[in-house]
Protein backbone atom coordinates (compact mmCIF):
# COMPACT_ATOMS: atom_id res chain seq x y z
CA UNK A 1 -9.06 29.53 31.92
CA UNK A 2 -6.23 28.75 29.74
CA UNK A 3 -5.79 25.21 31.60
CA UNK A 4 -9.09 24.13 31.13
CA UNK A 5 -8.92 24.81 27.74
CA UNK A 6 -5.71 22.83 27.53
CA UNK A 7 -7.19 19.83 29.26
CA UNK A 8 -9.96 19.83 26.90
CA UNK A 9 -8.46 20.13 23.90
CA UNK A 10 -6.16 16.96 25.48
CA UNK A 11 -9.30 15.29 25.95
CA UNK A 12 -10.94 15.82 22.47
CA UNK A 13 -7.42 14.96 20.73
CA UNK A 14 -7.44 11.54 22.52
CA UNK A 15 -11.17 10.88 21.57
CA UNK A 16 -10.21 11.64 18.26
CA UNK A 17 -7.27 9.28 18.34
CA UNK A 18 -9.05 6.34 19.56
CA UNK A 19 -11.51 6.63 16.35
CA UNK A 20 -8.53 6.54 13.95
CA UNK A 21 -7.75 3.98 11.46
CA UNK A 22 -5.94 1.16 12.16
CA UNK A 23 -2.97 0.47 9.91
CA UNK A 24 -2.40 -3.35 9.44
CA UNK A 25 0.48 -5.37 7.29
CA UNK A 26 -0.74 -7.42 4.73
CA UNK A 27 2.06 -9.90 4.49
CA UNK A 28 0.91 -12.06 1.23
CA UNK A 29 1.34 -8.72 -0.88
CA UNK A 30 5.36 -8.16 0.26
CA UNK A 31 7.29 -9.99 -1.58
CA UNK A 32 10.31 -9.91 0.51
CA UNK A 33 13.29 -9.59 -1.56
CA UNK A 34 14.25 -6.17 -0.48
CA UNK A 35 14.66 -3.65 1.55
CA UNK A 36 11.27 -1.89 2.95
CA UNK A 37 11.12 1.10 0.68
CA UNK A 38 8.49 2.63 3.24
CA UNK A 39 10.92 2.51 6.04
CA UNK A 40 12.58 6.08 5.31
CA UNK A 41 8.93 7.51 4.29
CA UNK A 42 7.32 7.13 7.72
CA UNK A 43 8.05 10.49 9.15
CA UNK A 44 8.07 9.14 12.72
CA UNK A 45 10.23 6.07 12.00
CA UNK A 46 7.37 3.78 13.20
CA UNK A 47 8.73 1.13 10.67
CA UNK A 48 11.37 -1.21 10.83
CA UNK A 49 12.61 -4.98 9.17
CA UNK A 50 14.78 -7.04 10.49
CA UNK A 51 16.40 -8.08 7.12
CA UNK A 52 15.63 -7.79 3.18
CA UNK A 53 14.11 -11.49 3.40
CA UNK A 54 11.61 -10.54 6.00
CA UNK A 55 8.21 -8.50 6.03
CA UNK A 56 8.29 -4.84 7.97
CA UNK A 57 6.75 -4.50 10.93
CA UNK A 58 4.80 -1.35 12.52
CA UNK A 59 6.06 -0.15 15.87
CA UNK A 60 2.34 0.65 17.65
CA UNK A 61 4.57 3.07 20.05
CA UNK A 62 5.96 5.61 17.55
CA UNK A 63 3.03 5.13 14.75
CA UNK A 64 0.24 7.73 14.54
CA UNK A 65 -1.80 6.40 12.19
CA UNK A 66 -0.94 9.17 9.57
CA UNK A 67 -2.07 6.64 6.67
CA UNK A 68 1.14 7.91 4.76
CA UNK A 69 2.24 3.92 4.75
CA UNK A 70 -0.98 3.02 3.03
CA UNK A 71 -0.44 5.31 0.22
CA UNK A 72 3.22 4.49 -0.13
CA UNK A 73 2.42 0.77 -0.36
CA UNK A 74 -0.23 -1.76 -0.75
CA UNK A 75 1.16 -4.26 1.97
CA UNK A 76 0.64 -1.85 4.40
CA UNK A 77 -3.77 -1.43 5.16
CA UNK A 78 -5.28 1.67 6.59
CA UNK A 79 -8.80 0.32 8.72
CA UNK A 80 -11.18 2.56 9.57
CA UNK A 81 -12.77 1.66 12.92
CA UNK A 82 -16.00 0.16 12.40
């Protein structure tokens, strides 16, 4: 009983995954001159830069669309799915 609950509850998490935002980089609105102050407040270090002249970039692998980016910053753009 246990394991089908388990599975389920697998199941539903991924469905609910798939309907979450999409978080997008708006690279007009960085202005590139800096380090990424977002960088140390993704808790799942999700976001990286390759220098302080270049825009950050979202790692699709570690992100989990927590939206805590978006807040932090208005380069980075939570999407809802439409």
């Amino acid at each position: 009983m246990r394991l089908y609950i388990f599975i389920y509850l697998n199941i539903f998490v991924a469905e609910i995954l798939e309907q979450m935002r999409s978080i997008e980089i708006k690279q007009e609105f960085c202005p590139k001159n800096h380090r990424c102050p977002v960088i140390p407040a993704c808790p799942f270090g999700a976001i990286s830069q390759d220098g302080p002249s270049s825009e950050p970039s979202i790692d699709d692998s570690k992100c989990q669309q927590c939206g805590l980016c978006c807040n932090f910053c208005r380069v980075f753009s939570c999407k809802s799915p439409q």
